[in-house]
Each structure stands twice: as C-alpha cells, then as structure tokens.
C-alpha atoms as a PDB file:
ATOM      1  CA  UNK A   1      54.846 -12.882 -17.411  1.00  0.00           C
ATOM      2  CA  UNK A   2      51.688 -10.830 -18.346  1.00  0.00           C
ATOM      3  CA  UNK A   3      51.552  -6.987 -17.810  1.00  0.00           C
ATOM      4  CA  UNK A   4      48.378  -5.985 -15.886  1.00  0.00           C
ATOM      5  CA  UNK A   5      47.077  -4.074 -19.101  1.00  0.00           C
ATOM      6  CA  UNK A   6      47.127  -7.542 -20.689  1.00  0.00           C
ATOM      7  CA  UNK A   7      45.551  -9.285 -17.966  1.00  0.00           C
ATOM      8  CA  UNK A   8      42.518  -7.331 -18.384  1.00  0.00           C
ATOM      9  CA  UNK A   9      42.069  -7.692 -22.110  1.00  0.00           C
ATOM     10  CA  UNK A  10      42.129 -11.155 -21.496  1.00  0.00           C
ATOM     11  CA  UNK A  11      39.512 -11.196 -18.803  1.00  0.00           C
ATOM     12  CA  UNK A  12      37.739  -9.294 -21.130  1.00  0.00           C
ATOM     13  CA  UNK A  13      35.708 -11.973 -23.830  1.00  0.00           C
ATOM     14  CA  UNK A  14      36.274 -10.675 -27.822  1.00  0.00           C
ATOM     15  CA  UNK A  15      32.747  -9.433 -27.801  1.00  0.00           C
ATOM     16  CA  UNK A  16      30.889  -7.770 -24.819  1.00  0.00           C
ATOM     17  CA  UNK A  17      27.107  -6.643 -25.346  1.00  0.00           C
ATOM     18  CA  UNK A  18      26.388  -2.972 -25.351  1.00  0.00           C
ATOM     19  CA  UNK A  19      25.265  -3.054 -21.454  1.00  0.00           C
ATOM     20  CA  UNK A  20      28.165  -4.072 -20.318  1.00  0.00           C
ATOM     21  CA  UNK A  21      30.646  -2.070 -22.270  1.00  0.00           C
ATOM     22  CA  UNK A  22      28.305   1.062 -21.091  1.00  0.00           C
ATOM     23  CA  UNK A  23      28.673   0.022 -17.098  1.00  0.00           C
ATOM     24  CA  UNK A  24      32.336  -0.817 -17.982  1.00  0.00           C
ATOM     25  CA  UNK A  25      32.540   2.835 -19.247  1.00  0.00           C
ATOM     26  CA  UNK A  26      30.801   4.610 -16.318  1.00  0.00           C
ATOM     27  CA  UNK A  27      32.792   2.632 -13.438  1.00  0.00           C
ATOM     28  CA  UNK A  28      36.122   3.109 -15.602  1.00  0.00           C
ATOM     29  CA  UNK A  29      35.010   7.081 -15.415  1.00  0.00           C
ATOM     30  CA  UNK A  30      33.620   6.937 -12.257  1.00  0.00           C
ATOM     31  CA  UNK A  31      30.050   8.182 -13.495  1.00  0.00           C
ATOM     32  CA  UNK A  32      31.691  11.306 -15.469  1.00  0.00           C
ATOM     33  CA  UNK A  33      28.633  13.255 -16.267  1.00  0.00           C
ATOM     34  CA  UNK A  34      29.716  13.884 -19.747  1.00  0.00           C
ATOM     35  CA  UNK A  35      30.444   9.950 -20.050  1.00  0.00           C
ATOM     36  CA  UNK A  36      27.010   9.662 -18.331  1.00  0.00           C
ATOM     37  CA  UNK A  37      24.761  11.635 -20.625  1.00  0.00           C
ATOM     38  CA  UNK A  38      26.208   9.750 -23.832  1.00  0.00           C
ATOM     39  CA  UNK A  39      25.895   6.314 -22.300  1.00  0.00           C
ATOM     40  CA  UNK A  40      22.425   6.605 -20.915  1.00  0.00           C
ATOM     41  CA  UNK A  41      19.440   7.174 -22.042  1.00  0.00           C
ATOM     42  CA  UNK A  42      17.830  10.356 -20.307  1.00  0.00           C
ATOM     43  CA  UNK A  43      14.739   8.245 -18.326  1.00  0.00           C
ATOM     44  CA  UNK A  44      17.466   6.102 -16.781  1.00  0.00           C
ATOM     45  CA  UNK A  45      16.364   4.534 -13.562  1.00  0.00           C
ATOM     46  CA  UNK A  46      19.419   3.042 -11.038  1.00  0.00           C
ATOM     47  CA  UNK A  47      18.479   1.006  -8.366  1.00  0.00           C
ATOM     48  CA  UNK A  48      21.322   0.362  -5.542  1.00  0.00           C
ATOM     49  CA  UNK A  49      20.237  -2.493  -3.434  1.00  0.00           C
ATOM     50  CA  UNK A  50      20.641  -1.675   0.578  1.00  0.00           C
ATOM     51  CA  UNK A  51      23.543  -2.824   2.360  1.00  0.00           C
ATOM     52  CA  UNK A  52      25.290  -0.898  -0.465  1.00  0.00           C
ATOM     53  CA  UNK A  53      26.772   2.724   0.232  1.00  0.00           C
ATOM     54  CA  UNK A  54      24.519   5.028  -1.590  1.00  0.00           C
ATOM     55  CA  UNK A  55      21.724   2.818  -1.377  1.00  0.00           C
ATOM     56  CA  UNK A  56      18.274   4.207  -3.122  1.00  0.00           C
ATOM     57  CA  UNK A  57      16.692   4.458  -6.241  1.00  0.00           C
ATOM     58  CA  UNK A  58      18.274   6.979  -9.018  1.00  0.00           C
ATOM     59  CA  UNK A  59      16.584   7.997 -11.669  1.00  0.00           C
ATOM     60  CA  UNK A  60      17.417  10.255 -14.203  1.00  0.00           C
ATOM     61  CA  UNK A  61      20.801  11.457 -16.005  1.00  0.00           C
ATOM     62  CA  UNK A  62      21.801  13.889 -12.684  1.00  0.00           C
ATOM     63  CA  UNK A  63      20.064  11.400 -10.265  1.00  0.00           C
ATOM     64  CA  UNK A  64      22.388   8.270 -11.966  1.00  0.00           C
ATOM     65  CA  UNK A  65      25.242  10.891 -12.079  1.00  0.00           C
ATOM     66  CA  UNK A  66      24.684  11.913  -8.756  1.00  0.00           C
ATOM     67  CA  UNK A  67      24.859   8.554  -7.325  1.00  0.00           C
ATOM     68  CA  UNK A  68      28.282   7.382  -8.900  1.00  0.00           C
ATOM     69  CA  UNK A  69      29.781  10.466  -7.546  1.00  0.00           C
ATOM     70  CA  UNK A  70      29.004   9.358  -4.098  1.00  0.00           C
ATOM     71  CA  UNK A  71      26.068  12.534  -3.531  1.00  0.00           C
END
C-alpha cells in the first residue's frame, strides 16, 4: 500500500517548470505573503475567471496576496 505522502510525489513528474512549482508553493501556503513576495515578481497581475469565488483581476504583490487570502 502507498502512504498519501508517496502518492503525491508520484503524481508529481521528476521535473516541474518553475511556474508550476511557484503556484504549487502559493496554494500549498495558501498565498502566505512572505511566500508571496519571494515567488512573484512585484508587477504580478492575477486574473480569477467569474464563476470563481473571488472573481476579479489582482494585480500586484498585496492585490495577488489579497486574493488567496479570500479579501
């Protein structure tokens, strides 16, 4: 049987591009604002399609930050 922990590394392919492992980051932190302002750059813009909760445009570190703590 495989542990949860290892189910996820193998979901997980040996080599992820830098986007990914930067959304992977601020979901796993859930947008952290310290995790945030190392993982973007500071003219980030975040679009959240409608239907979504949160739905809008983000832009910024606080506006990005903002949004992935549900403000």
């Amino acid at each position: 049987m495989i542990s949860g922990s290892d189910n996820k590394s193998m979901m997980r392919p040996q080599t992820e591009s830098k986007n990914v492992v930067a959304v992977r980051q601020l979901y796993e932190t859930r947008g952290n604002p310290d995790i945030v302002n190392t993982v973007l750059a500071p003219d980030v813009r975040s679009e959240v399609v409608e239907g979504f909760p949160y739905s809008g445009i983000y832009q910024g570190l606080k506006g990005v930050s903002d949004c992935f703590r549900g403000q």
